[in-house]
C-alpha atoms as a PDB file:
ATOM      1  CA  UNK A   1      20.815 -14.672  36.185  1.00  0.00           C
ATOM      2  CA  UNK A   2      21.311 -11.031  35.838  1.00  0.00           C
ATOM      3  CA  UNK A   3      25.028 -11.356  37.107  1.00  0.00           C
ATOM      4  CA  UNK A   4      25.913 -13.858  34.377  1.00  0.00           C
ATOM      5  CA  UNK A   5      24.481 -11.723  32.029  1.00  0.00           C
ATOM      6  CA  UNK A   6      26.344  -9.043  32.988  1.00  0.00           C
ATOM      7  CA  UNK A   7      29.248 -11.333  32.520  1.00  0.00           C
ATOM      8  CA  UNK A   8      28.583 -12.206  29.240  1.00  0.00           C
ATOM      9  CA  UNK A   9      27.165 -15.129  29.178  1.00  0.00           C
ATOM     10  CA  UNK A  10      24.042 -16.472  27.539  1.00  0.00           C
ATOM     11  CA  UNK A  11      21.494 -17.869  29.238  1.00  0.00           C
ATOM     12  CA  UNK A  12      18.154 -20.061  27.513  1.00  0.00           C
ATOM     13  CA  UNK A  13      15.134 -19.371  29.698  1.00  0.00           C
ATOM     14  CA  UNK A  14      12.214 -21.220  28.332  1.00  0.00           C
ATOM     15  CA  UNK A  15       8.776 -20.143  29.585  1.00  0.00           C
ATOM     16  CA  UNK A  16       5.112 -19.687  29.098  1.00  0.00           C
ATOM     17  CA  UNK A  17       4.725 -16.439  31.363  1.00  0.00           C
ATOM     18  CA  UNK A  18       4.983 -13.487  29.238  1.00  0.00           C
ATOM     19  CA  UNK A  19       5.089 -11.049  32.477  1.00  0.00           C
ATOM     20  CA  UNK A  20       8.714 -13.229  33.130  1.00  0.00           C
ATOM     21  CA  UNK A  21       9.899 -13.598  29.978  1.00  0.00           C
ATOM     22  CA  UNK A  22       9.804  -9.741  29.218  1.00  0.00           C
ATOM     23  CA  UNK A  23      10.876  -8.764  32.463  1.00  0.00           C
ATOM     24  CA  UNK A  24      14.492 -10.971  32.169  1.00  0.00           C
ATOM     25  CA  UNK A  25      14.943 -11.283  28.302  1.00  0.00           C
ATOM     26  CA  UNK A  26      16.920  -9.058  26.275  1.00  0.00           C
ATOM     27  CA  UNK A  27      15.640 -10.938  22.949  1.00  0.00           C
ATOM     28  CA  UNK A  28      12.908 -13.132  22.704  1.00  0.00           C
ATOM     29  CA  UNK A  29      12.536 -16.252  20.436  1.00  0.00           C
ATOM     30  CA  UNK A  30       8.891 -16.901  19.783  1.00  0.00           C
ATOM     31  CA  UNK A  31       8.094 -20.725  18.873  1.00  0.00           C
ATOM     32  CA  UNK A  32       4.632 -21.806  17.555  1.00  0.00           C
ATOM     33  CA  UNK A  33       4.301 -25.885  17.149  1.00  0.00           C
ATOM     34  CA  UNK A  34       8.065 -26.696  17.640  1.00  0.00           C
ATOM     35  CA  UNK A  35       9.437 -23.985  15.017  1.00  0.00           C
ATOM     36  CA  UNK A  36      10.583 -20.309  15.968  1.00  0.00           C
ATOM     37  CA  UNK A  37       8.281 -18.164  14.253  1.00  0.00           C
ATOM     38  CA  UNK A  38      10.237 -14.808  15.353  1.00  0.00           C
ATOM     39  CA  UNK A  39      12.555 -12.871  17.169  1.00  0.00           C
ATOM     40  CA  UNK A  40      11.938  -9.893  18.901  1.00  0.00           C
ATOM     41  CA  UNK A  41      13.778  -7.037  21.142  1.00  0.00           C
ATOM     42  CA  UNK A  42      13.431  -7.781  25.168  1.00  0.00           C
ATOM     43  CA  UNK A  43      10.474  -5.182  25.802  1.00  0.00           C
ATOM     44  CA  UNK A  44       8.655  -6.190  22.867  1.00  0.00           C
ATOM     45  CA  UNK A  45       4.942  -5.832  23.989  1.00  0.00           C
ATOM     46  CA  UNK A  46       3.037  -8.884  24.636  1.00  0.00           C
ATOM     47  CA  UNK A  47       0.460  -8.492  21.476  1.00  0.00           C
ATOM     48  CA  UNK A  48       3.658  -8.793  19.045  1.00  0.00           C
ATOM     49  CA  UNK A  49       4.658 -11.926  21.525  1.00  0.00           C
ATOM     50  CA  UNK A  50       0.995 -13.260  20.734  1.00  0.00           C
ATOM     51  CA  UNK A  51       1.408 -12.606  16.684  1.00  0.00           C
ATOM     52  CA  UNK A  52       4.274 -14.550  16.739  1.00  0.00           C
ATOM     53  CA  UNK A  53       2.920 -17.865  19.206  1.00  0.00           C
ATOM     54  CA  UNK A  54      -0.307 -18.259  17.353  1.00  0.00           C
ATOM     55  CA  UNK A  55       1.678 -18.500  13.851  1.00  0.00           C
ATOM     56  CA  UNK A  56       0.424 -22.007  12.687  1.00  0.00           C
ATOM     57  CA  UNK A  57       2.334 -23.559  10.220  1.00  0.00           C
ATOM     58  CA  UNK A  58       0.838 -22.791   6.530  1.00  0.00           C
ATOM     59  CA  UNK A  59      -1.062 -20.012   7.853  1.00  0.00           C
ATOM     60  CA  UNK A  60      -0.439 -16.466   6.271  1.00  0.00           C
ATOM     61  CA  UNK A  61       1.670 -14.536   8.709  1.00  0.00           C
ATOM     62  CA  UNK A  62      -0.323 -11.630  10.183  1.00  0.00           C
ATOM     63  CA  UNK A  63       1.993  -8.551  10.202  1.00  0.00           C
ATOM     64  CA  UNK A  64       3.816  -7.482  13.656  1.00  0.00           C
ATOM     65  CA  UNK A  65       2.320  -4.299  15.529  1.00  0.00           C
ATOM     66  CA  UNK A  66       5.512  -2.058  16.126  1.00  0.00           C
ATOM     67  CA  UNK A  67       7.362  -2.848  18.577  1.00  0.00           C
ATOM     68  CA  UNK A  68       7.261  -0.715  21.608  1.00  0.00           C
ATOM     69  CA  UNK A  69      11.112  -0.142  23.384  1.00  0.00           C
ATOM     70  CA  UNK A  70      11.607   1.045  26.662  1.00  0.00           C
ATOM     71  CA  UNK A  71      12.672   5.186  26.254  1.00  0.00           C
END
């Protein structure tokens, strides 16, 4: 996957293991009862992750914790 990336092309990984999903994603598209419910930056930390997958519909959005980037 990492060569195609490197390529250019785009690649749709869907997954429930937040260890994979930040390891290979370069942005992340949270979903929370078949809507997305965010984006984030690949290296987003796994509480903002969380936020965004426990966003019920109707519920008040709880604000993000700041995303934490690689140096």
């Amino acid at each position: 996957m990492n060569d195609l990336a490197v390529q250019g092309k785009s690649i749709l990984m869907i997954s429930s293991e937040l260890p994979e999903v930040l390891r290979m994603s370069h942005r992340i598209l949270v979903m929370c009862e078949g809507r997305i419910t965010g984006e984030l930056p690949g290296g987003a930390s796994q509480e903002a992750i969380m936020t965004l997958a426990t966003q019920r519909q109707g519920a008040r959005p709880a604000p993000l914790p700041a995303a934490k980037l690689p140096a």
